[in-house]
Protein backbone atom coordinates (compact mmCIF):
# COMPACT_ATOMS: atom_id res chain seq x y z
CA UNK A 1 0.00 0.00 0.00
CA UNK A 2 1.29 3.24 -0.44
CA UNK A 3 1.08 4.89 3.23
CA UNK A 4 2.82 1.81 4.53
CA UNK A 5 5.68 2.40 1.41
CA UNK A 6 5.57 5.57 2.88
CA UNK A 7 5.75 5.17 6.22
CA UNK A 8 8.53 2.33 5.71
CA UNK A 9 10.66 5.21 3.80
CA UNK A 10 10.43 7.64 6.18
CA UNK A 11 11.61 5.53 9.37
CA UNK A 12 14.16 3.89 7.38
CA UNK A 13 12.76 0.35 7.95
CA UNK A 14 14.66 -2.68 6.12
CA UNK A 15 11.78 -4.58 6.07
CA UNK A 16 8.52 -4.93 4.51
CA UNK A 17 5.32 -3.58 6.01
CA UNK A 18 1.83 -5.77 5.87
CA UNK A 19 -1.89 -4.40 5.64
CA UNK A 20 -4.25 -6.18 7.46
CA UNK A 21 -7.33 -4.75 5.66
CA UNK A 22 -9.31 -7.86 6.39
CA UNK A 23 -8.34 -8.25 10.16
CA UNK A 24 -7.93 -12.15 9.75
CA UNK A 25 -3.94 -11.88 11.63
CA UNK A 26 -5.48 -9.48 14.04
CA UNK A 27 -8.67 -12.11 14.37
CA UNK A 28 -5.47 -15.16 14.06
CA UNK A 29 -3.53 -13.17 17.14
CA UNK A 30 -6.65 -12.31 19.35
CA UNK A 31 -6.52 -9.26 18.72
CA UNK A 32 -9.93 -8.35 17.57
CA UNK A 33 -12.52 -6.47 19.38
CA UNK A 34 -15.50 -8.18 17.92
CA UNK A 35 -17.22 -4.81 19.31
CA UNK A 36 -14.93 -2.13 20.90
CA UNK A 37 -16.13 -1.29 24.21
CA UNK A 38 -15.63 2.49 23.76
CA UNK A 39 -18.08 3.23 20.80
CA UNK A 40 -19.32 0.34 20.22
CA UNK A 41 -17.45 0.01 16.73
CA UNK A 42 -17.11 -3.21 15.29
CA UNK A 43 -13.72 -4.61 13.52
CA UNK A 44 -11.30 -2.52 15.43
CA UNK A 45 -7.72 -3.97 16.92
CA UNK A 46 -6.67 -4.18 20.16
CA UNK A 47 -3.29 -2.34 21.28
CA UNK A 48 -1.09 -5.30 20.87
CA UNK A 49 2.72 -5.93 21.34
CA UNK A 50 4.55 -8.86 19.73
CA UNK A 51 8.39 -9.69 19.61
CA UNK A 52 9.64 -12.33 17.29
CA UNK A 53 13.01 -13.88 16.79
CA UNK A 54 14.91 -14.48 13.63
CA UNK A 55 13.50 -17.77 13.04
CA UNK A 56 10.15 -16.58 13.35
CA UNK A 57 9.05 -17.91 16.97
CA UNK A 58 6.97 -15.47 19.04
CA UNK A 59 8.87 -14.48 22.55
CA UNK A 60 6.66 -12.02 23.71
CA UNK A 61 3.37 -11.34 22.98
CA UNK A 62 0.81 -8.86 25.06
CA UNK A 63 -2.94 -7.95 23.43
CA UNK A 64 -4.24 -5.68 25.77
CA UNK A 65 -8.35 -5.38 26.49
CA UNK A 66 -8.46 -2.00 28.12
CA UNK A 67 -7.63 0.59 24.87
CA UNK A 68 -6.55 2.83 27.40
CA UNK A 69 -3.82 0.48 28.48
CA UNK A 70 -0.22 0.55 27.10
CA UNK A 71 2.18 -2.36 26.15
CA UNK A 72 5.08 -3.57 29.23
CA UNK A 73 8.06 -1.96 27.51
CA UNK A 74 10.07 -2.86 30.40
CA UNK A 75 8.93 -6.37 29.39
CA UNK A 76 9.49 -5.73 25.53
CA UNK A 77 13.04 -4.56 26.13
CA UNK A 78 13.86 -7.13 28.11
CA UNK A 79 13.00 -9.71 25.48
CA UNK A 80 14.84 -7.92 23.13
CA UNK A 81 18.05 -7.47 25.40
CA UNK A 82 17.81 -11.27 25.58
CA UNK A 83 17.16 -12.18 21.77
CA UNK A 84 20.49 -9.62 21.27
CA UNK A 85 22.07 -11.79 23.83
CA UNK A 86 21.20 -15.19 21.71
CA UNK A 87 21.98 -12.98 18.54
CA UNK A 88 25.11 -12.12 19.58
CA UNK A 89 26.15 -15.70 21.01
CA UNK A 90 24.83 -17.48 17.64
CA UNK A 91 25.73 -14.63 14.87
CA UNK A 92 27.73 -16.10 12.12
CA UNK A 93 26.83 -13.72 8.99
CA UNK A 94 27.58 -10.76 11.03
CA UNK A 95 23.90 -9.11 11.02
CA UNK A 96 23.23 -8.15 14.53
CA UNK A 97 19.15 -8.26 13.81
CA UNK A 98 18.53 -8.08 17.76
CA UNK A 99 20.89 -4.95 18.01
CA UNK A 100 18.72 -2.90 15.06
CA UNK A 101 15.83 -4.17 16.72
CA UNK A 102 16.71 -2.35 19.97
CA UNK A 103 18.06 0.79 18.06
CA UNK A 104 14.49 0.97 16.03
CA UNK A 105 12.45 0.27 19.66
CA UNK A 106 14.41 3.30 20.94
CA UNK A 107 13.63 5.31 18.08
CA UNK A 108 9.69 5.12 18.30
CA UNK A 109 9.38 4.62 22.86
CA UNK A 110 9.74 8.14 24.52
């Protein structure tokens, strides 16, 4: 889509962005309101949080219920601090993935 090619341009991001117009991986992930409890809206995500490793595993995952709620970044970072750990320990091309990870968190928490 072209706000995500956008978007993706302006932060600098290596990777490729995904639309979920259809809400079946927010549906897939639970994180779906089937009717948000604010406005009574139908179809709208939940604030959600999900870190995955270079061999695409999920090691952390949070879907919050309250919208008012934010995600644990102490609990984020953490995971992240421990995937650069394993990076780190296992890296034999070189690519740090965990370490640009932590750089591009830091870039977007205040």
């Amino acid at each position: 889509m072209f706000t995500l090619n956008i978007f993706k341009q302006e932060q600098q991001l290596p990777f490729d962005l995904l639309s979920d117009f259809n809400r079946e991986v927010a549906r897939g992930y639970g994180a779906l309101y089937e009717q948000f409890p604010l406005y009574g809206m139908r179809g709208v995500t939940k604030r959600a949080a999900f870190v995955i490793d270079c061999h695409g595993t999920i090691q952390y995952a949070e879907v919050l219920t309250d919208p008012e709620q934010m995600p644990n970044f102490a609990a984020i970072e953490a995971t992240i601090a421990n995937l650069k750990h394993i990076q780190v320990s296992n890296d034999t091309d070189g690519t740090d993935l965990s370490s640009y990870l932590a750089n591009l968190l830091n870039r977007f928490l205040p």
